[in-house]
PDB file of N, CA and C in Angstrom:
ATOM      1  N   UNK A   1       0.837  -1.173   0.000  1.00  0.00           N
ATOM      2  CA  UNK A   1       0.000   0.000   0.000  1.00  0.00           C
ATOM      3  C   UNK A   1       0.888   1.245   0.000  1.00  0.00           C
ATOM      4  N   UNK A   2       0.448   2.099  -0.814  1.00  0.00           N
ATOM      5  CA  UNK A   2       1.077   3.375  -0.744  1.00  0.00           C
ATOM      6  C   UNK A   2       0.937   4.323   0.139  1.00  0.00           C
ATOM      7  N   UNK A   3       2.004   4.800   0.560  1.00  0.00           N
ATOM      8  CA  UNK A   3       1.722   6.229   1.328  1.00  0.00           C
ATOM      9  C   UNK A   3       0.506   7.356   1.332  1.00  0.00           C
ATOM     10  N   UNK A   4       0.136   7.952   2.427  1.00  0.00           N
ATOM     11  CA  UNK A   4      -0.795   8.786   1.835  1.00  0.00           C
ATOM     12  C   UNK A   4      -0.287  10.542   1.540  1.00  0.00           C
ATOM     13  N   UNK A   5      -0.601  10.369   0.142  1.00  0.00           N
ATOM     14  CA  UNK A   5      -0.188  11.366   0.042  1.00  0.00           C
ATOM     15  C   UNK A   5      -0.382  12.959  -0.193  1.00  0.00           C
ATOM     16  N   UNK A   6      -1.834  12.457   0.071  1.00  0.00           N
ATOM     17  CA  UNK A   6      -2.612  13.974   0.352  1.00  0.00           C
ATOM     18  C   UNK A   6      -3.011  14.553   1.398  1.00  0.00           C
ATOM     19  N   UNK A   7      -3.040  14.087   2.179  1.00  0.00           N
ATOM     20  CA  UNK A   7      -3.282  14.656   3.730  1.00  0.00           C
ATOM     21  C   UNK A   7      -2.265  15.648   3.659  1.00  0.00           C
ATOM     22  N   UNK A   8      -1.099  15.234   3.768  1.00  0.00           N
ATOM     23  CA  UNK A   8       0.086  16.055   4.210  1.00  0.00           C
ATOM     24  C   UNK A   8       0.020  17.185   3.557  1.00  0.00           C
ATOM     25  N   UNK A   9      -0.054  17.295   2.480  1.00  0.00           N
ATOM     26  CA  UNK A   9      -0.020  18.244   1.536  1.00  0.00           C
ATOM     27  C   UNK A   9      -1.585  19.110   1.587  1.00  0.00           C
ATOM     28  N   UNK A  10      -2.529  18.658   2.048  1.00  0.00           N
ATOM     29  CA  UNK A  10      -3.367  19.504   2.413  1.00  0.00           C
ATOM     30  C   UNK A  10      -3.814  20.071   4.041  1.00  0.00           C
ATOM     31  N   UNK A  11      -2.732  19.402   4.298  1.00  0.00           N
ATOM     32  CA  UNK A  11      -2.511  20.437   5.637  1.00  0.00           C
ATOM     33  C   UNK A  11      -1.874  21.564   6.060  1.00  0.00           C
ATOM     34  N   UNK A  12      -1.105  21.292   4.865  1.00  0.00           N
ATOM     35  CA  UNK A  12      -0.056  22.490   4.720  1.00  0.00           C
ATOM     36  C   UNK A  12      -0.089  23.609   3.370  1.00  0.00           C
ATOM     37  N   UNK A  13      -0.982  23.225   2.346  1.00  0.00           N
ATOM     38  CA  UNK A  13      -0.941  23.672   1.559  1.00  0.00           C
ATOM     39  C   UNK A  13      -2.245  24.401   1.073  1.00  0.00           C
ATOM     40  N   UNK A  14      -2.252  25.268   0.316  1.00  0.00           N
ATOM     41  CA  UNK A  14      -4.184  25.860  -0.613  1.00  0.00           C
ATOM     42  C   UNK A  14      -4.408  24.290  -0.959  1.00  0.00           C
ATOM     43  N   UNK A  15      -5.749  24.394  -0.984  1.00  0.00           N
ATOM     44  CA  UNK A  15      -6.289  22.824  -1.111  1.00  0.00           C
ATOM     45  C   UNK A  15      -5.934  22.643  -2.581  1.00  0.00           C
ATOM     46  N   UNK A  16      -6.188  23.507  -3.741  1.00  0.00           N
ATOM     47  CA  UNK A  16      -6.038  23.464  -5.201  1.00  0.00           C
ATOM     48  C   UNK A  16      -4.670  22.712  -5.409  1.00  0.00           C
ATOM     49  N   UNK A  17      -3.157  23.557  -4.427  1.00  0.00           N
ATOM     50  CA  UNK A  17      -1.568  23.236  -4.571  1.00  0.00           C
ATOM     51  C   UNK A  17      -1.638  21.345  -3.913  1.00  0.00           C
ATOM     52  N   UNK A  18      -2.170  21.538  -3.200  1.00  0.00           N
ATOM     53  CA  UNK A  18      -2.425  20.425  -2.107  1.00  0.00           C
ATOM     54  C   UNK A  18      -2.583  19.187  -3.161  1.00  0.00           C
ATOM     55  N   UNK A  19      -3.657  19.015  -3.942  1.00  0.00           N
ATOM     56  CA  UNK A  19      -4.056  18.347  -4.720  1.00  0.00           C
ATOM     57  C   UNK A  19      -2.922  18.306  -6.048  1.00  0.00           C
ATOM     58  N   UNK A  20      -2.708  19.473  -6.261  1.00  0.00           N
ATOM     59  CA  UNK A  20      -1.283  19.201  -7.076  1.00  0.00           C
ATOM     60  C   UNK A  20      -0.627  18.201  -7.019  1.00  0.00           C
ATOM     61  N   UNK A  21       0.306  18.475  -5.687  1.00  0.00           N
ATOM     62  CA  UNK A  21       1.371  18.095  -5.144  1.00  0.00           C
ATOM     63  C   UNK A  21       1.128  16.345  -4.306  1.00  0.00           C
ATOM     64  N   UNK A  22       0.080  16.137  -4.050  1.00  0.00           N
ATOM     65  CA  UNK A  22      -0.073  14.890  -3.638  1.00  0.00           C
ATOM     66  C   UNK A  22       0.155  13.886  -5.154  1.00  0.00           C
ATOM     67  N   UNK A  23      -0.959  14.575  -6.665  1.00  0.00           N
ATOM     68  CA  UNK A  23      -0.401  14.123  -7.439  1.00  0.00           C
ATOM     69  C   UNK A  23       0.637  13.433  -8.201  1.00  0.00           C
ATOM     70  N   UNK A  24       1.714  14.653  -7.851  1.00  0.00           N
ATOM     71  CA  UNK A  24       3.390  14.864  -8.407  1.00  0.00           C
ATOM     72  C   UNK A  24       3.737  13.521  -7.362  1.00  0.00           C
ATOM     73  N   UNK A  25       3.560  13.610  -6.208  1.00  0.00           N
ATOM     74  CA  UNK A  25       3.744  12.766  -5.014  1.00  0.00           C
ATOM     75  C   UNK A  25       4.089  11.264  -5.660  1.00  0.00           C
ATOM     76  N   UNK A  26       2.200  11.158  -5.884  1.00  0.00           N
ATOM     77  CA  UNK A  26       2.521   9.685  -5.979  1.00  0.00           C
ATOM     78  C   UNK A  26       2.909   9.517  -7.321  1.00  0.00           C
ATOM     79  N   UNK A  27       3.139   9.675  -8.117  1.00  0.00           N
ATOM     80  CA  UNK A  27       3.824   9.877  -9.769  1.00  0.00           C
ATOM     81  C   UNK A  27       5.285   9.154  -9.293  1.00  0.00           C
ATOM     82  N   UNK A  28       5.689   9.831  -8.783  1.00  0.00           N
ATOM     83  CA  UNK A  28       6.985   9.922  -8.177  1.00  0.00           C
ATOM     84  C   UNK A  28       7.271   8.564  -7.078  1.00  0.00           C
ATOM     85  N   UNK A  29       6.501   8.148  -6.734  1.00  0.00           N
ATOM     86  CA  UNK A  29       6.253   6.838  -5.448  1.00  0.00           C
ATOM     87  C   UNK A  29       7.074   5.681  -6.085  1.00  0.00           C
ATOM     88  N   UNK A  30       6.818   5.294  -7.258  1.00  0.00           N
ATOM     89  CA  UNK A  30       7.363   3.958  -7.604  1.00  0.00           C
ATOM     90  C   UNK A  30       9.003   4.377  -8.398  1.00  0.00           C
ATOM     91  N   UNK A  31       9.190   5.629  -8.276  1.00  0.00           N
ATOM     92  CA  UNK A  31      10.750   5.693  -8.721  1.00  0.00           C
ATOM     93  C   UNK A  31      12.207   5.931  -7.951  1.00  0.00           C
ATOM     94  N   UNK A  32      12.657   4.788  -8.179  1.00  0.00           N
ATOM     95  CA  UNK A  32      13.825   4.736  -7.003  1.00  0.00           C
ATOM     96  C   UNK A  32      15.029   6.148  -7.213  1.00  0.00           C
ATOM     97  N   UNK A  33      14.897   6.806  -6.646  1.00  0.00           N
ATOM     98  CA  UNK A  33      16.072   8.087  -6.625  1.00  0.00           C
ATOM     99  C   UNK A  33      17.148   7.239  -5.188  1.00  0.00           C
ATOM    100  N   UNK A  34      18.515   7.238  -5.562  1.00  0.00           N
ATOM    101  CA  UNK A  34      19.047   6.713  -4.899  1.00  0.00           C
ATOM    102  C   UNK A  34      20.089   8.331  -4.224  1.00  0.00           C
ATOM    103  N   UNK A  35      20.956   8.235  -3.086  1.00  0.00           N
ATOM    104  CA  UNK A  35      21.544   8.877  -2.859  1.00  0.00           C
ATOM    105  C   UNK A  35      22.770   8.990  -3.449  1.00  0.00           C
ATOM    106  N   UNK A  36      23.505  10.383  -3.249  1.00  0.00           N
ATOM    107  CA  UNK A  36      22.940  11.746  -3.006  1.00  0.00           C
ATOM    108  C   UNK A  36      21.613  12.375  -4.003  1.00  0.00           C
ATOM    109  N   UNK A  37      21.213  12.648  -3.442  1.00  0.00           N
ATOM    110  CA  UNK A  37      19.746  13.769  -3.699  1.00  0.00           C
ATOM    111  C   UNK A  37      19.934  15.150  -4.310  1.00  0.00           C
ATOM    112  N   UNK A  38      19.555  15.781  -5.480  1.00  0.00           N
ATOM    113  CA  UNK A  38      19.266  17.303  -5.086  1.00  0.00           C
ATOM    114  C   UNK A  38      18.588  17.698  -5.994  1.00  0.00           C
ATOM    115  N   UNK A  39      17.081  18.397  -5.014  1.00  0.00           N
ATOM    116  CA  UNK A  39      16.233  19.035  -5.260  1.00  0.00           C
ATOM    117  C   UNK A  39      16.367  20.462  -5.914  1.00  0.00           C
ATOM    118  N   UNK A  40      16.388  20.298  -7.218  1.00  0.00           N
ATOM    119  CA  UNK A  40      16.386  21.461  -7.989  1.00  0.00           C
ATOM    120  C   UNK A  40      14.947  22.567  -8.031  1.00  0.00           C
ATOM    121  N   UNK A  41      15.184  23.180  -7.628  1.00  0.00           N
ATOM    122  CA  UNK A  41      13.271  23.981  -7.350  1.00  0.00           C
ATOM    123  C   UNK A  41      12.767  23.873  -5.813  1.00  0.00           C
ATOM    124  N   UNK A  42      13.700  23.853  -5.100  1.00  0.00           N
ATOM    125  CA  UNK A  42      13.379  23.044  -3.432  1.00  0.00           C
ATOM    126  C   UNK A  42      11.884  24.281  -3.344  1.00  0.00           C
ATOM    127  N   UNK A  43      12.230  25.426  -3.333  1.00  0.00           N
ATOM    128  CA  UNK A  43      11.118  26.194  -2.480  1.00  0.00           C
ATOM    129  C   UNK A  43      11.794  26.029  -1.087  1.00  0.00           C
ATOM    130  N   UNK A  44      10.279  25.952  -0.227  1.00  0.00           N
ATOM    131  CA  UNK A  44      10.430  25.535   0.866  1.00  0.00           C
ATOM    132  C   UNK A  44      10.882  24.369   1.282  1.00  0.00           C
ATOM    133  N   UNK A  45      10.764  23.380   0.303  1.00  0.00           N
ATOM    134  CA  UNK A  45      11.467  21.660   0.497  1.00  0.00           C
ATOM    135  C   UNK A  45       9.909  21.077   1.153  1.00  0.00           C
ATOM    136  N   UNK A  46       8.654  21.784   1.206  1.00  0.00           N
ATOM    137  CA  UNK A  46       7.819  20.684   1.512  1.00  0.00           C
ATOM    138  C   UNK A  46       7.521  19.602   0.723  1.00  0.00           C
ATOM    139  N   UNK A  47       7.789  19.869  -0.563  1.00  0.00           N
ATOM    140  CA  UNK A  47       7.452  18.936  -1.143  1.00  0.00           C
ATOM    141  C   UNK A  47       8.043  17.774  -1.301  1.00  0.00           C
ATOM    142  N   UNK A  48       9.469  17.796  -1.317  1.00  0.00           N
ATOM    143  CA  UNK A  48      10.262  17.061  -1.097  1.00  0.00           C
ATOM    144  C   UNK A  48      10.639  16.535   0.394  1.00  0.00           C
ATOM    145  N   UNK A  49       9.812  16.934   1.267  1.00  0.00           N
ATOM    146  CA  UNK A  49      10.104  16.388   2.477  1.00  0.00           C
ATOM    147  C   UNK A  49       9.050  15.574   2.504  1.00  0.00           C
ATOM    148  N   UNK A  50       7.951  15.558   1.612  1.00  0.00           N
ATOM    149  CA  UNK A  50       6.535  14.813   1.840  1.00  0.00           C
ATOM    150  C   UNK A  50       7.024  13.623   0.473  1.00  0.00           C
ATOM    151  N   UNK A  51       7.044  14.028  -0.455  1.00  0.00           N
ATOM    152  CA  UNK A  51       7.625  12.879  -1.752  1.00  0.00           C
ATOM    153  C   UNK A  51       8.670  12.174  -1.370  1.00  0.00           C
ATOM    154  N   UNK A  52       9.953  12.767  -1.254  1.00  0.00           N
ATOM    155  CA  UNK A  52      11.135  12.053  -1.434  1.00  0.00           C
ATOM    156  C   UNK A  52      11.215  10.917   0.023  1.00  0.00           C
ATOM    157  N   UNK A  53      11.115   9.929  -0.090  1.00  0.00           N
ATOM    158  CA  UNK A  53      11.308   9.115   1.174  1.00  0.00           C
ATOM    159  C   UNK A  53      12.277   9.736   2.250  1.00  0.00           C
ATOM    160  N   UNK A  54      12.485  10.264   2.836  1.00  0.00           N
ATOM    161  CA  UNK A  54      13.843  10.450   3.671  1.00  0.00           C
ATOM    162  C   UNK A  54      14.513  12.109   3.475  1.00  0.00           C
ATOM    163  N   UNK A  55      15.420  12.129   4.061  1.00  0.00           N
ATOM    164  CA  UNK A  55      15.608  13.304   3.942  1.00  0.00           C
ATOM    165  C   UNK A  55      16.669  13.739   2.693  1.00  0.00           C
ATOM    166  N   UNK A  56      16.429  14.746   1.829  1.00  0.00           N
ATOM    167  CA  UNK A  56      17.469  14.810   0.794  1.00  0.00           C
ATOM    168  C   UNK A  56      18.562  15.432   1.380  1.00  0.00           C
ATOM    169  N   UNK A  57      19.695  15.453   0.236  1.00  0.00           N
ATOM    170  CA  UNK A  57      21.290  15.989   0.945  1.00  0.00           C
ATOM    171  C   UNK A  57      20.814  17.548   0.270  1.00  0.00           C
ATOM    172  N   UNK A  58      20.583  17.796  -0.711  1.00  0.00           N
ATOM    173  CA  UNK A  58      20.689  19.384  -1.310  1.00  0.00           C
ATOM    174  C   UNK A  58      19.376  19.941  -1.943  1.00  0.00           C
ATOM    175  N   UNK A  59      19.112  21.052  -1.559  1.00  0.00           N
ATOM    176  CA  UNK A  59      18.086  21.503  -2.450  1.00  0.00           C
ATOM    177  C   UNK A  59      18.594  22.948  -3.014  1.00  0.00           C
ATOM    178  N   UNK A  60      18.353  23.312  -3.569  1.00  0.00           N
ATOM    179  CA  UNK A  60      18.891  24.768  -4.700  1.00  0.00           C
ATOM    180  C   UNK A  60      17.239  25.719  -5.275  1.00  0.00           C
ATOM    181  N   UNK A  61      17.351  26.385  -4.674  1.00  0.00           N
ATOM    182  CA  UNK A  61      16.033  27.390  -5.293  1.00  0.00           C
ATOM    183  C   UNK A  61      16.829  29.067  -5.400  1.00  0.00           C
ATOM    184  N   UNK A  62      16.335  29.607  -6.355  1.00  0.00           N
ATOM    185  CA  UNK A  62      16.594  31.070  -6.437  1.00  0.00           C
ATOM    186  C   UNK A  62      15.953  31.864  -5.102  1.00  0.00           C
ATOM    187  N   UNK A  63      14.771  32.016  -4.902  1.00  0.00           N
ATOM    188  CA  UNK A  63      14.152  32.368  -3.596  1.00  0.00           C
ATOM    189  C   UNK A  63      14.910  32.236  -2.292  1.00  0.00           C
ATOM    190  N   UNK A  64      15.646  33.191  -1.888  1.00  0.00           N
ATOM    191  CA  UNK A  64      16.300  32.955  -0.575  1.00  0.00           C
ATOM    192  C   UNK A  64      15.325  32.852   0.493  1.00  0.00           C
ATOM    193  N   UNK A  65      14.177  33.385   0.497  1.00  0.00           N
ATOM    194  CA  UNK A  65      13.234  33.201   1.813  1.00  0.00           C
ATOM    195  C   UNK A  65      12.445  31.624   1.910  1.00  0.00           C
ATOM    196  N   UNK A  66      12.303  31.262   0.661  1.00  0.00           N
ATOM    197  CA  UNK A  66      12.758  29.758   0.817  1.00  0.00           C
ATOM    198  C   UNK A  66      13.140  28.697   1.298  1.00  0.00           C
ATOM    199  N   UNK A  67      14.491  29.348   0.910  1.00  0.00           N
ATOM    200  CA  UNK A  67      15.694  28.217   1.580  1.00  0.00           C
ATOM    201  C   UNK A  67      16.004  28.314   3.006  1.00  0.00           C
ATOM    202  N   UNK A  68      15.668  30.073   3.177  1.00  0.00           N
ATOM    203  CA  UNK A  68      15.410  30.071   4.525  1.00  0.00           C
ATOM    204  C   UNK A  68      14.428  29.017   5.383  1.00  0.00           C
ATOM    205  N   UNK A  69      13.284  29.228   4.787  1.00  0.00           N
ATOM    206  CA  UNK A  69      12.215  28.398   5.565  1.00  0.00           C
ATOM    207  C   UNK A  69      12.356  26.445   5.181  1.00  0.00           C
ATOM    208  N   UNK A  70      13.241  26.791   4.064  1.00  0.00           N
ATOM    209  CA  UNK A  70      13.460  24.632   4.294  1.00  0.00           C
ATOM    210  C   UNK A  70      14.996  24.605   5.233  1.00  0.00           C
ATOM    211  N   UNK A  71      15.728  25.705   5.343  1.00  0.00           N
ATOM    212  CA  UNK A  71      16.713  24.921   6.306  1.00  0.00           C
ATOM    213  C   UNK A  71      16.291  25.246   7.824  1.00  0.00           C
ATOM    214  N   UNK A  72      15.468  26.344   8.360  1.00  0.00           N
ATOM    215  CA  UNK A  72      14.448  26.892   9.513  1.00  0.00           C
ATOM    216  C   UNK A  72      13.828  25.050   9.777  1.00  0.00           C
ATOM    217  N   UNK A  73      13.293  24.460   8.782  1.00  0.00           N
ATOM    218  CA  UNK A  73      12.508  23.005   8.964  1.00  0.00           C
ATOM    219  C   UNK A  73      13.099  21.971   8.799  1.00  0.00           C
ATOM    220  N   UNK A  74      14.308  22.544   8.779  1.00  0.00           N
ATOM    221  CA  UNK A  74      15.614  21.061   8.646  1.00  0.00           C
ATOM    222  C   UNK A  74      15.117  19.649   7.626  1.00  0.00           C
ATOM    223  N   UNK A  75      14.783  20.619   6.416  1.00  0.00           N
ATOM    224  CA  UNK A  75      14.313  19.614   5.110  1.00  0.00           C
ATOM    225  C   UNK A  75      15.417  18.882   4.448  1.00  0.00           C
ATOM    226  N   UNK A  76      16.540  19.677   4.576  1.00  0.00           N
ATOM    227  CA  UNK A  76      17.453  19.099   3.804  1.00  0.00           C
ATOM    228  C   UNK A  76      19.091  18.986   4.625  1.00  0.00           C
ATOM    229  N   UNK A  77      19.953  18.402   4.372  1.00  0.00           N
ATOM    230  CA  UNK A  77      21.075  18.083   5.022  1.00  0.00           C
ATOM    231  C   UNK A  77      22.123  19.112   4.538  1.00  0.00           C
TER     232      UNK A  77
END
């Protein structure tokens, strides 16, 4: 059984993004990304803290208030 992957994302997110992103989620469920990791587009890294199994090593976004708020949530290593 798969993870659930809309709750999370609509707890935290506009219900419209929410539904997005649970989408992208499980799309993403059956593909093995092995380590090292890096999240190109992190944002905040919720998304990748809710998709990516585990925690990634890097994320990279232009948005510094961002990266602020995914390393503030210790999304990424």
């Amino acid at each position: 059984m798969s993870p659930d992957f809309l709750w999370p994302h609509l707890k935290a997110l506009p219900y419209f993004r929410g539904f997005l992103r649970a989408i992208e989620a499980k799309l993403l469920d059956g593909v093995n990304l092995p380590a090292p990791r890096l999240d190109v587009g992190c944002g905040d890294g919720h998304f990748g803290q809710v998709a990516l199994h585990g925690p990634t090593e890097v994320g990279v976004d232009p948005a510094i208030d961002s990266l602020r708020e995914a390393q503030r949530r210790g999304v990424y290593r």
